[in-house]
N, C-alpha and C. Protein backbone atom coordinates (compact mmCIF):
# COMPACT_ATOMS: atom_id res chain seq x y z
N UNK A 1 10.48 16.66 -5.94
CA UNK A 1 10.10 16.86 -4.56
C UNK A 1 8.74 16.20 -4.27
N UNK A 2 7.93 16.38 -5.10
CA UNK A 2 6.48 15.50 -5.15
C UNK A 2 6.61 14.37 -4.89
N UNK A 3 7.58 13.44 -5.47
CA UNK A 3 7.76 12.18 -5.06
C UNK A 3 8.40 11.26 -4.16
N UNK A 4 9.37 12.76 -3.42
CA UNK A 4 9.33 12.37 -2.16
C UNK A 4 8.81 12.61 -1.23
N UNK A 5 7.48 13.10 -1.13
CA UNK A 5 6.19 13.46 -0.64
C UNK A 5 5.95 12.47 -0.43
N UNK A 6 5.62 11.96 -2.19
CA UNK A 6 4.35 10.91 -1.90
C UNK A 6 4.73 9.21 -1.53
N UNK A 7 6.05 9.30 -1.07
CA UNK A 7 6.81 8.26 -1.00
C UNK A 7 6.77 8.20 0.75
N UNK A 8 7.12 9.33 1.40
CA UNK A 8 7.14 8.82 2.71
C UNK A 8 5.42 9.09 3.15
N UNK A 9 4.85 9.39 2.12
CA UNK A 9 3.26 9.26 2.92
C UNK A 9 2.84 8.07 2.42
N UNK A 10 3.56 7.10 1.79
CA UNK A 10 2.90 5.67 1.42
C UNK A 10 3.41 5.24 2.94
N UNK A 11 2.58 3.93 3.28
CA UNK A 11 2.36 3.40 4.46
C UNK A 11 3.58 1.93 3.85
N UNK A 12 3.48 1.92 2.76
CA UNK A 12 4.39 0.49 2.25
C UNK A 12 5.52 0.78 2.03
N UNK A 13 5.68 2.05 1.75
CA UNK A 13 7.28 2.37 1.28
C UNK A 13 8.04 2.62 2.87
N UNK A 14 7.42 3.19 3.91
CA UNK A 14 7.62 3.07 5.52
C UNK A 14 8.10 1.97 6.14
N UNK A 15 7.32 0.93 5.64
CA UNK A 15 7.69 -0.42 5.98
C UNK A 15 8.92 -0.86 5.66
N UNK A 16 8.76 -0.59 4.00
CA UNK A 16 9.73 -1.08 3.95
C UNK A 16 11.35 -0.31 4.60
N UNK A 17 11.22 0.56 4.78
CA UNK A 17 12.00 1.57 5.16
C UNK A 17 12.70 0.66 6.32
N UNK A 18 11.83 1.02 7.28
CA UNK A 18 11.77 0.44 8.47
C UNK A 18 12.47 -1.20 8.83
N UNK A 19 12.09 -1.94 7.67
CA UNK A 19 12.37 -3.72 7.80
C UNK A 19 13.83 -3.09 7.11
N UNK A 20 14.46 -2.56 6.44
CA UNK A 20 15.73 -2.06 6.31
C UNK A 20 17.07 -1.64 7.13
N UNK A 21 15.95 -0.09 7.29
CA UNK A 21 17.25 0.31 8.79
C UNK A 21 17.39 -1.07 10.19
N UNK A 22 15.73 -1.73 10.26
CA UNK A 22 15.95 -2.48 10.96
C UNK A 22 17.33 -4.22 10.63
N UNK A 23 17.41 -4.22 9.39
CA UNK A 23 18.43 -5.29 9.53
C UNK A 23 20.05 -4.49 9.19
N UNK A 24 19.86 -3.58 9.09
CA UNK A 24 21.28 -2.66 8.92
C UNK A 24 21.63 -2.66 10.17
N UNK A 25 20.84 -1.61 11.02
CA UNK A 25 21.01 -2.24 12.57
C UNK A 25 21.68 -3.38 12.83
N UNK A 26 21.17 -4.28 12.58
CA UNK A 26 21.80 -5.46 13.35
C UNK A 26 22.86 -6.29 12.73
N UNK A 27 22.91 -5.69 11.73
CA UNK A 27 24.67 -6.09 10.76
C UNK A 27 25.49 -4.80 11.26
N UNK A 28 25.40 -3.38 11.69
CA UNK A 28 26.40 -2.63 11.98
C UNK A 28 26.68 -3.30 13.69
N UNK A 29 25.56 -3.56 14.48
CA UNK A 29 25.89 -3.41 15.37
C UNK A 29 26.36 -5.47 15.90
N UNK A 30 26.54 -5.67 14.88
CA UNK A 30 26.77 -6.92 14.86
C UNK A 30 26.00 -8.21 15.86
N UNK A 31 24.60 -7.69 15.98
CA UNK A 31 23.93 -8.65 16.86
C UNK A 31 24.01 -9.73 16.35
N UNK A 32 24.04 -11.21 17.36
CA UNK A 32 23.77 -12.11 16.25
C UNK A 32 22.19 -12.66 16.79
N UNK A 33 21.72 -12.96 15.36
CA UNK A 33 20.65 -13.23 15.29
C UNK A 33 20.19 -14.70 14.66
N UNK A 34 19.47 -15.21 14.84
CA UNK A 34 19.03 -16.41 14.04
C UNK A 34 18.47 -16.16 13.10
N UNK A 35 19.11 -16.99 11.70
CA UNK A 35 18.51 -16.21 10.26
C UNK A 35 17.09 -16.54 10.29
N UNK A 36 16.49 -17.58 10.77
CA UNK A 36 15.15 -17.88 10.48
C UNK A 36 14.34 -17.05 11.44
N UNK A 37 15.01 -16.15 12.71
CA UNK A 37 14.39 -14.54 12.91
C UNK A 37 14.23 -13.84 11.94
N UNK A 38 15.08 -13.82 11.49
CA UNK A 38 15.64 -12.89 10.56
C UNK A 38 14.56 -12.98 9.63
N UNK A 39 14.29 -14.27 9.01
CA UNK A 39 13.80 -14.44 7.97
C UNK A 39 12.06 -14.25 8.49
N UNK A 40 11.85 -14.29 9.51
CA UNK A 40 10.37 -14.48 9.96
C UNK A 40 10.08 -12.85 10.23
N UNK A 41 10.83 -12.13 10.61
CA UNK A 41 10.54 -10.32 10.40
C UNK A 41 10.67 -9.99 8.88
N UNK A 42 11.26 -10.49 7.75
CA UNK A 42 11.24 -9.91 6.75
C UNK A 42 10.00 -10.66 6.05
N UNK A 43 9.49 -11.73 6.39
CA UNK A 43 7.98 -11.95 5.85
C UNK A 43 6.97 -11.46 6.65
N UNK A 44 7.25 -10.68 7.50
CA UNK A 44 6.25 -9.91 8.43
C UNK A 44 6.02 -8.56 7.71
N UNK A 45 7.21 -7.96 7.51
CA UNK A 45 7.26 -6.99 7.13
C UNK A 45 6.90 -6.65 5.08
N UNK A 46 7.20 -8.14 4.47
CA UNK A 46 6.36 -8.45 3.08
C UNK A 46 5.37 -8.70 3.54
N UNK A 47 4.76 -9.23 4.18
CA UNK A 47 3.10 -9.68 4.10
C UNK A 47 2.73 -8.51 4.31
N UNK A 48 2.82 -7.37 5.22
CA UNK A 48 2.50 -6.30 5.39
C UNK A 48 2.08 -5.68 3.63
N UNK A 49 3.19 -5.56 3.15
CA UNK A 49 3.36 -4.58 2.25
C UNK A 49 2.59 -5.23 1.25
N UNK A 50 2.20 -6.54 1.24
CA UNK A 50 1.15 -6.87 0.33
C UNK A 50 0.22 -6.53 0.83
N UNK A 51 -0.40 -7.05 1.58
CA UNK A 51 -1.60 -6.58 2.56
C UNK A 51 -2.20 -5.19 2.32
N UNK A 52 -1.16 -4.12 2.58
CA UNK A 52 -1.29 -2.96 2.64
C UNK A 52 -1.61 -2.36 0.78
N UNK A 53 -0.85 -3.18 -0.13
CA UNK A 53 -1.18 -2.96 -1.54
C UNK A 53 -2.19 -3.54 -2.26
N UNK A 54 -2.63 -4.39 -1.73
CA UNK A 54 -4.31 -4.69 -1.73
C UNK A 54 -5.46 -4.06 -1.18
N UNK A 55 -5.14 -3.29 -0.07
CA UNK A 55 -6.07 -2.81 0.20
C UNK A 55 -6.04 -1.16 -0.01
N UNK A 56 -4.89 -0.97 -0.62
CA UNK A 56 -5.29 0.37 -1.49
C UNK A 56 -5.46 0.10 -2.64
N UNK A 57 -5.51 -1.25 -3.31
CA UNK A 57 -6.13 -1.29 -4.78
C UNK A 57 -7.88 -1.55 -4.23
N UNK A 58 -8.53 -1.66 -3.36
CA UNK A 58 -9.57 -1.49 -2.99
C UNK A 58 -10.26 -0.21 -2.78
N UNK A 59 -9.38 0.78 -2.26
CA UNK A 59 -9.92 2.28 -2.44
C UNK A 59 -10.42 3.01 -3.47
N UNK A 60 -9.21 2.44 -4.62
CA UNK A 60 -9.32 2.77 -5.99
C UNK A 60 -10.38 2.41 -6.15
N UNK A 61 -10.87 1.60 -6.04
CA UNK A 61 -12.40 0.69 -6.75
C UNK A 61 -13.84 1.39 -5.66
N UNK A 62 -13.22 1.28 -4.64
CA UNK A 62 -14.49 1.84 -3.55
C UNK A 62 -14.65 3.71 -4.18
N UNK A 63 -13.34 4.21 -4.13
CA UNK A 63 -14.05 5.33 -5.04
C UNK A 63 -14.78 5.51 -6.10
N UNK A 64 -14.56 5.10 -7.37
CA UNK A 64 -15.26 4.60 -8.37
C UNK A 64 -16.64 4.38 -8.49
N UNK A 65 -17.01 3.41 -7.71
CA UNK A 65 -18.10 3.11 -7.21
C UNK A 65 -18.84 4.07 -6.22
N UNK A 66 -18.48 4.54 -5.53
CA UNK A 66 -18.99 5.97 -4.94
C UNK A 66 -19.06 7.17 -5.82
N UNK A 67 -18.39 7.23 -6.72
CA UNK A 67 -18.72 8.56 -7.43
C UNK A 67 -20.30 7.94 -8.40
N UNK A 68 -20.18 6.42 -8.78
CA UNK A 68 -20.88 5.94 -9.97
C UNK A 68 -22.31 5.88 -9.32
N UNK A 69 -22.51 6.25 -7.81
CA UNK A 69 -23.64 5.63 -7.24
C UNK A 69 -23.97 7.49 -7.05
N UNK A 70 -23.28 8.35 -7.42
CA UNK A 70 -23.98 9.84 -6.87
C UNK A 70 -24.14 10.27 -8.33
N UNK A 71 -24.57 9.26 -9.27
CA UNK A 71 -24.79 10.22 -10.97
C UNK A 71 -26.09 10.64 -10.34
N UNK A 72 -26.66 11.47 -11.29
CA UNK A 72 -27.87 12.10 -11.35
C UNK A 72 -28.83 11.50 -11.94
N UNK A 73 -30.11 10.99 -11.23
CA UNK A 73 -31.18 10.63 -10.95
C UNK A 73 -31.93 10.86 -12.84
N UNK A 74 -32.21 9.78 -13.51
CA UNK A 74 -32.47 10.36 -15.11
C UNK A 74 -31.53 10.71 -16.07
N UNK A 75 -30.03 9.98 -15.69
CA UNK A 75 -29.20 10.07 -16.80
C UNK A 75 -29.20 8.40 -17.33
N UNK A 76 -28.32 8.51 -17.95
CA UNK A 76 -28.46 7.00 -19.12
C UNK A 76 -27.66 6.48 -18.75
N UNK A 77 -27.86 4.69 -18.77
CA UNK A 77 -27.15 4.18 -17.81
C UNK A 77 -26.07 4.03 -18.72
N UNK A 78 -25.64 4.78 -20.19
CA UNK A 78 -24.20 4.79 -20.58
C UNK A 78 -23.41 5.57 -19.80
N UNK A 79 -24.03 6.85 -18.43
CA UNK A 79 -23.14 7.46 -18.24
C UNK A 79 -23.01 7.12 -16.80
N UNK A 80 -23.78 6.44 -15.85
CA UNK A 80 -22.82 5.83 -15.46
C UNK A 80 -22.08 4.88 -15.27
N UNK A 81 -21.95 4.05 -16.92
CA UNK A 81 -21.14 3.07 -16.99
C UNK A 81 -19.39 3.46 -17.66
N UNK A 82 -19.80 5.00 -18.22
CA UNK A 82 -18.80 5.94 -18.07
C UNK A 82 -17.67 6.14 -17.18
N UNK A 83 -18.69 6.72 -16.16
CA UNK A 83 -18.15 6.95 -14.75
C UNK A 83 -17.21 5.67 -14.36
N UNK A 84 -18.03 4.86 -13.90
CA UNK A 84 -17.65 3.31 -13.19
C UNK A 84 -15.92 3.38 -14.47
N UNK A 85 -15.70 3.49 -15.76
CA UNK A 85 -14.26 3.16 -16.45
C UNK A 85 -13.70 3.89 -15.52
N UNK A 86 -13.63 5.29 -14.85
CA UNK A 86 -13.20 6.11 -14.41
C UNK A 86 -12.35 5.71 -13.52
């Protein structure tokens, strides 16, 4: 159940969700479409999801660095080079 939590609260797994039902849609309902539409929403919808997975591998690191910058004032800088592996 946790992981389908943490699956519809990802912003990339949505997307992709979404660029899905959206071409199911249009194969049930038999629109016709031009594949190179076609093809220009599903790199909309990948660039997204890279986009979006880069910039939560940036959080990871911006936290890190925020915890490594609140050590305590007179510890050794092994600990917070500790921290910063963290």
């Amino acid at each position: 159940m946790n992981l389908i939590t943490s699956l519809l609260g990802s912003k990339k797994f949505i997307a992709m969700l979404c660029g899905l039902i959206g071409l199911l849609i249009l194969k049930v309902f038999k629109v016709s479409v031009d594949p190179q539409t076609v093809a220009e929403i599903v790199g909309l919808v990948a660039s997204f999801i890279v986009g979006q997975g880069i910039a939560d591998n940036g959080k990871d690191a911006a936290k890190v660095n925020a915890i490594a910058s609140l050590a305590v004032p007179g510890t050794s800088g092994r600990a917070v080079e500790e921290i910063k592996k963290v």
